[in-house]
Protein backbone atom coordinates (compact mmCIF):
# COMPACT_ATOMS: atom_id res chain seq x y z
CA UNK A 1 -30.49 100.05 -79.35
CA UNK A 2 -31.25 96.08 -78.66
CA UNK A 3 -32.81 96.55 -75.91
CA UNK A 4 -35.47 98.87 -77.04
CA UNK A 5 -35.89 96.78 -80.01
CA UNK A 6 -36.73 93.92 -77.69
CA UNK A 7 -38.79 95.95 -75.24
CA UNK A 8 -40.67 96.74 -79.08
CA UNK A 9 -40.98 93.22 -79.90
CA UNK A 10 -42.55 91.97 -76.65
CA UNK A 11 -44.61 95.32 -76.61
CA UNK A 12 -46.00 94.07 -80.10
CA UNK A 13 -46.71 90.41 -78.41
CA UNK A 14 -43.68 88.52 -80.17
CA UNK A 15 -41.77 87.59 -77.11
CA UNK A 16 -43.05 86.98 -73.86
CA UNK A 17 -41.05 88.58 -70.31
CA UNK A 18 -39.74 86.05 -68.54
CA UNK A 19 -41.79 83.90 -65.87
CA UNK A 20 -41.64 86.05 -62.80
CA UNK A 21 -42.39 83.56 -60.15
CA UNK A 22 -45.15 83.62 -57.44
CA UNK A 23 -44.25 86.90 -56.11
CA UNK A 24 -44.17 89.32 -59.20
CA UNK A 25 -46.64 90.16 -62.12
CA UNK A 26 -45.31 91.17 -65.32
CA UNK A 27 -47.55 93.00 -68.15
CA UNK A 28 -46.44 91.20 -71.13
CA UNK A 29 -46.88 94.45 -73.17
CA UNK A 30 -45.74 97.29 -70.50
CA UNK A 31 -42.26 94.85 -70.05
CA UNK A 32 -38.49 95.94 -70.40
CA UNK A 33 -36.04 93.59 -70.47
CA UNK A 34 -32.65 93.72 -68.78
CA UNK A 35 -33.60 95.28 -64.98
CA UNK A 36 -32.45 94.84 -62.09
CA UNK A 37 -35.53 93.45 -59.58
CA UNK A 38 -36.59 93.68 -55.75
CA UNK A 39 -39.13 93.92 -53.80
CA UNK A 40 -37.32 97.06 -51.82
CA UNK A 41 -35.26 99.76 -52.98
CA UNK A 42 -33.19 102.61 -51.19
CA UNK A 43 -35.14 105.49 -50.98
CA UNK A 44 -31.65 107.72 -49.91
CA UNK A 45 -30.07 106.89 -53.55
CA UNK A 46 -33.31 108.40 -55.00
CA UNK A 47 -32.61 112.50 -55.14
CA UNK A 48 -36.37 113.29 -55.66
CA UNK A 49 -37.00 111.23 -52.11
CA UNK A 50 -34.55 113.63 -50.25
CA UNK A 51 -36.04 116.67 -52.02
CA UNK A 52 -39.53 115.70 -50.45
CA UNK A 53 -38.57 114.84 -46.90
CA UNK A 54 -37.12 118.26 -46.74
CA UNK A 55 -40.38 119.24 -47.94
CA UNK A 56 -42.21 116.88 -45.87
CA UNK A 57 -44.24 119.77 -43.58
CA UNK A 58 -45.80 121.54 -46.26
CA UNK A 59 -46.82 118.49 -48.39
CA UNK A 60 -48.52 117.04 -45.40
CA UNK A 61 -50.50 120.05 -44.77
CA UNK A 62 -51.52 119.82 -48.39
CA UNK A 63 -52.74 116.25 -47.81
CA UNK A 64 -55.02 117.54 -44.74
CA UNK A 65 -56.23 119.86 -46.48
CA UNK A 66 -57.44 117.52 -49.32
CA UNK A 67 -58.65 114.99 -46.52
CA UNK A 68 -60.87 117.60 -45.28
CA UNK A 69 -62.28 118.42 -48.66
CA UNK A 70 -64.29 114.75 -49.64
CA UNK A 71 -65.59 116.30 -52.67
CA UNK A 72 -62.47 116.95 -54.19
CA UNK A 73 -62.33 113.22 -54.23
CA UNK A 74 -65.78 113.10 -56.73
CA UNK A 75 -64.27 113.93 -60.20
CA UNK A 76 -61.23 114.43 -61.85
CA UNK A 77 -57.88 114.37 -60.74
CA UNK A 78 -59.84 112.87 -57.82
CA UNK A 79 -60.62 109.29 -57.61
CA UNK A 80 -62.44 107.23 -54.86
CA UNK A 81 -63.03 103.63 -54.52
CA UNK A 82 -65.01 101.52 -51.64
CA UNK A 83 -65.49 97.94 -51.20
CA UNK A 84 -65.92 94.73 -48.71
CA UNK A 85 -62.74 92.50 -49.67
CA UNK A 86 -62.64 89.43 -50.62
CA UNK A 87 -60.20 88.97 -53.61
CA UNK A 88 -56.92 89.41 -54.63
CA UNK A 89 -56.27 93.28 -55.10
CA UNK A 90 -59.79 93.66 -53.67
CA UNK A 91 -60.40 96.71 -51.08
CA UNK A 92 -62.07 96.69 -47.79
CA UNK A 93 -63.31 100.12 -46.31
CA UNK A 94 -62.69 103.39 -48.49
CA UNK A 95 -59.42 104.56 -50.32
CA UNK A 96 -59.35 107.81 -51.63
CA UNK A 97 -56.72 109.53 -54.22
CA UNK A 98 -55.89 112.77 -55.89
CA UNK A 99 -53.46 112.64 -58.81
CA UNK A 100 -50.51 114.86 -59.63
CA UNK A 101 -50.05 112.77 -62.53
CA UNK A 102 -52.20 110.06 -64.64
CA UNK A 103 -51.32 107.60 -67.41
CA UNK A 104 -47.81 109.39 -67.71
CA UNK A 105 -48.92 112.94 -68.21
CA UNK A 106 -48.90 115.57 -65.35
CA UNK A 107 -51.99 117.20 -64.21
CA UNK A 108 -51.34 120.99 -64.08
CA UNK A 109 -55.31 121.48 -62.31
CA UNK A 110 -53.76 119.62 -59.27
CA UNK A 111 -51.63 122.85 -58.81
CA UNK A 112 -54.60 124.26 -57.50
CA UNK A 113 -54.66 122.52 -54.05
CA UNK A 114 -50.97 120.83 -53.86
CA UNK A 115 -48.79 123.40 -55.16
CA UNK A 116 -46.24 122.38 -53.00
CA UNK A 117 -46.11 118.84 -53.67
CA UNK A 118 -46.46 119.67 -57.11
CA UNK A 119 -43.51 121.91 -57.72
CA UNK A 120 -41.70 119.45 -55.66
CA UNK A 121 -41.63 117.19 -59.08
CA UNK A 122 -40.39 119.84 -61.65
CA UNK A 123 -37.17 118.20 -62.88
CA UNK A 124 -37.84 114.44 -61.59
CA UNK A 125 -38.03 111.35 -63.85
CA UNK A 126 -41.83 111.39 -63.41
CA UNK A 127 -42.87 107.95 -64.85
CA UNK A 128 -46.59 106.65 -64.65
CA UNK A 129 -48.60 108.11 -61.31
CA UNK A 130 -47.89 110.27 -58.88
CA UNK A 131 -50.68 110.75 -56.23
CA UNK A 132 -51.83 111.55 -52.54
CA UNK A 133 -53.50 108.37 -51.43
CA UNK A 134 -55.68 107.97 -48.13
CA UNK A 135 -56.70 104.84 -46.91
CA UNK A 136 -59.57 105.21 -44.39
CA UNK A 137 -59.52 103.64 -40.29
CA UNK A 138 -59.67 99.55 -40.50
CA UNK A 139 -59.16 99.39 -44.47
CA UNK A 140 -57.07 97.34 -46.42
CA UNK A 141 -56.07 96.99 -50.31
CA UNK A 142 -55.48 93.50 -50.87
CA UNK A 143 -52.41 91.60 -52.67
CA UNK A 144 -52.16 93.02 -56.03
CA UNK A 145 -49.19 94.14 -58.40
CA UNK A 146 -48.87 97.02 -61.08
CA UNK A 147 -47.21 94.56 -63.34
CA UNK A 148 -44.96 97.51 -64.83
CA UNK A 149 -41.37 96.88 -64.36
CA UNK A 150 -39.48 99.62 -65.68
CA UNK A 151 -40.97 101.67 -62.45
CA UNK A 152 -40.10 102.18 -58.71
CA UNK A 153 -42.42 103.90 -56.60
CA UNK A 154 -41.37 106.37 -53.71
CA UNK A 155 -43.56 106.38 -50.98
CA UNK A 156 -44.02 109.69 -48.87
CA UNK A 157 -45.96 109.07 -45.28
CA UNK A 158 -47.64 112.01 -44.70
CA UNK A 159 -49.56 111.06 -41.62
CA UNK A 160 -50.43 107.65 -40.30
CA UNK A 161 -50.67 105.67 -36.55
CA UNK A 162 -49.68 102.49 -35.53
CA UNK A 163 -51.89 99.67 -37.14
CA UNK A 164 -50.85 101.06 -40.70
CA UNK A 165 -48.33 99.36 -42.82
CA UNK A 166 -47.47 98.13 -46.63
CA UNK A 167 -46.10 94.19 -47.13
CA UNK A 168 -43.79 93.95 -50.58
CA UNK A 169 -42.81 90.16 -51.34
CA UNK A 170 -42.65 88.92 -47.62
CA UNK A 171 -41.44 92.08 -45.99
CA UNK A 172 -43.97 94.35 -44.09
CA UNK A 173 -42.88 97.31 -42.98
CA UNK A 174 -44.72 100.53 -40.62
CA UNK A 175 -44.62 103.58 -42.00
CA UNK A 176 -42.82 106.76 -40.34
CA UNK A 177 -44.43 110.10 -41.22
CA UNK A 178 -41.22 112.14 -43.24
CA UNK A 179 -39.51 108.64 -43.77
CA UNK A 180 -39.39 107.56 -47.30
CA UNK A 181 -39.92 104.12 -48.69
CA UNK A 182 -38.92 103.03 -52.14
CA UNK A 183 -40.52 99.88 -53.65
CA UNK A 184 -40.73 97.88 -57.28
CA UNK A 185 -44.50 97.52 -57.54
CA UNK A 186 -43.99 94.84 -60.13
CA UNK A 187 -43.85 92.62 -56.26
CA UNK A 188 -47.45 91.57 -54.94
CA UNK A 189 -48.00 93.74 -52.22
CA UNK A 190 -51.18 94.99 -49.48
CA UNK A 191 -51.53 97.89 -47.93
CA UNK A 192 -53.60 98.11 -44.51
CA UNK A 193 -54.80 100.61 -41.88
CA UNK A 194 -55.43 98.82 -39.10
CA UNK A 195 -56.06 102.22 -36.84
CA UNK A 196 -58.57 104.17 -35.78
CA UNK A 197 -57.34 106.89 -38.05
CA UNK A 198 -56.76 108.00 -42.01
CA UNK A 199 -53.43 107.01 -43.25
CA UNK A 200 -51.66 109.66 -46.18
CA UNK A 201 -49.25 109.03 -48.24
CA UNK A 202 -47.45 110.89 -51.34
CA UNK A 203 -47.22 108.08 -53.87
CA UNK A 204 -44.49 108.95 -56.47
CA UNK A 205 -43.54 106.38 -59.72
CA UNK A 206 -40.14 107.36 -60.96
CA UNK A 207 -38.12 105.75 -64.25
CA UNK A 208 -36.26 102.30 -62.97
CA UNK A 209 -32.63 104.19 -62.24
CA UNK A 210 -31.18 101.38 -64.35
CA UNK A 211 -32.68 102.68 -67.58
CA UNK A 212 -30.59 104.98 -69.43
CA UNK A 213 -31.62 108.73 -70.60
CA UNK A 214 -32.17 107.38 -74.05
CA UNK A 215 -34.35 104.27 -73.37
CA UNK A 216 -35.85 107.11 -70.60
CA UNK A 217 -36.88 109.02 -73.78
CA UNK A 218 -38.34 105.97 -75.94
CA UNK A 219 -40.53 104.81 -73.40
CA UNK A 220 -41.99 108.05 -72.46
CA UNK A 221 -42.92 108.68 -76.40
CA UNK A 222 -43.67 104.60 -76.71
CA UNK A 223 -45.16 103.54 -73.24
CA UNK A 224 -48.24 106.24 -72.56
CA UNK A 225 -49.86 104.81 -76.38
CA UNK A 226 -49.42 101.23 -75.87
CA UNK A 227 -51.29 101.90 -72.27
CA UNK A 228 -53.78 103.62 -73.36
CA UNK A 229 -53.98 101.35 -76.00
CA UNK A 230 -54.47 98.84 -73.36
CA UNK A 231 -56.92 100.75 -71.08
CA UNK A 232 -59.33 101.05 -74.07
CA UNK A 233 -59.22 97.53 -74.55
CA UNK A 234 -60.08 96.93 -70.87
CA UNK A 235 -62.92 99.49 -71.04
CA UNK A 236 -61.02 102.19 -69.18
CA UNK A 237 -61.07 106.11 -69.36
């Protein structure tokens, strides 16, 4: 398989990904050669992004529910971050998230209070998150990319009000609650709330459709060391 071979090499630091421009990031060691980039992708050729529109009701009530529960937010598979801007990928106000999946491995404990949005993933090409996310009135997440290319991210808006919207390589776009978005993360992009209310969203990262079920299987036995390799190094849990 040459291309896994080379997505190998440049894993082990022997070939660098190509120069991605001003408006990408690439991870020199999380890199697959050979795909197909953009900023936007169509949500309605992605079968997991019909499967949770029809779900949409019941997955939003989920993400209430987990609004209205802040401590959920304090430990594991919550997460919470707060900050005053000022940098790229720097946040202003308070985002919080609770994980269906983490560094490429589901989390069955978030069964517990999204069952729903959780058995809405059984049989998807899961790749490396899947989360609610909740971005609080006037915040904003500043430009910043996830560097990983062999990803694109469906985006579920579970509730949100005009002021709230997402910017991938120049396009910004509003969201519509039950409307899917699907996006290539590897593409700078901010995220703000400029409303007087939360914004929810079902954030899901899915296998680039490009990739075939083999090089599918070699990266999900490859890619979750080689990151966690990498988080180590960085000083991450």
């Amino acid at each position: 398989f040459y291309d896994d071979e080379k997505y190998f090499r440049k894993g082990r630091g022997r070939t660098p990904p190509p120069d991605p421009g001003p408006e990408r990031e690439l991870n020199s060691r999380l890199y697959f050669p050979g795909l197909s980039a953009r900023p936007w992708w169509s949500a309605s050729a992605l079968p997991l992004a019909r499967g949770l529109a029809s779900r949409f009701s019941m997955i939003r009530e989920e993400g209430v529910r987990l609004l209205s529960r802040p401590w959920l937010f304090a430990a594991h598979p919550g997460a919470r971050g707060h900050g005053r801007g000022g940098g790229t990928g720097s946040l202003r106000g308070t985002w919080l998230a609770y994980y269906l999946q983490r560094y490429f491995q589901r989390i069955p404990l978030a069964a517990e209070h999204a069952p729903v949005a959780q058995r809405s993933l059984d049989g998807a090409p899961l790749s490396r998150e899947v989360m609610f996310s909740f971005l609080s009135p006037g915040a904003e997440i500043g430009p910043h990319s996830d560097g990983v290319n062999f990803v694109v991210t469906i985006y579920l808006p579970l509730f949100s009000s005009p002021g709230a919207w997402i910017r991938f390589g120049h396009e910004a776009r509003t969201w519509s609650d039950g409307v899917c978005f699907a996006a290539d993360s590897t593409y700078y992009h901010t995220s703000v709330n400029d409303s007087p209310w939360w914004r929810g969203l079902l954030i899901v990262d899915l296998w680039h459709p490009e990739l075939t079920s083999v090089e599918r299987d070699v990266l999900a036995e490859a890619v979750p060391r080689v990151d966690a390799l990498l988080r180590g190094r960085q000083g991450l849990s």
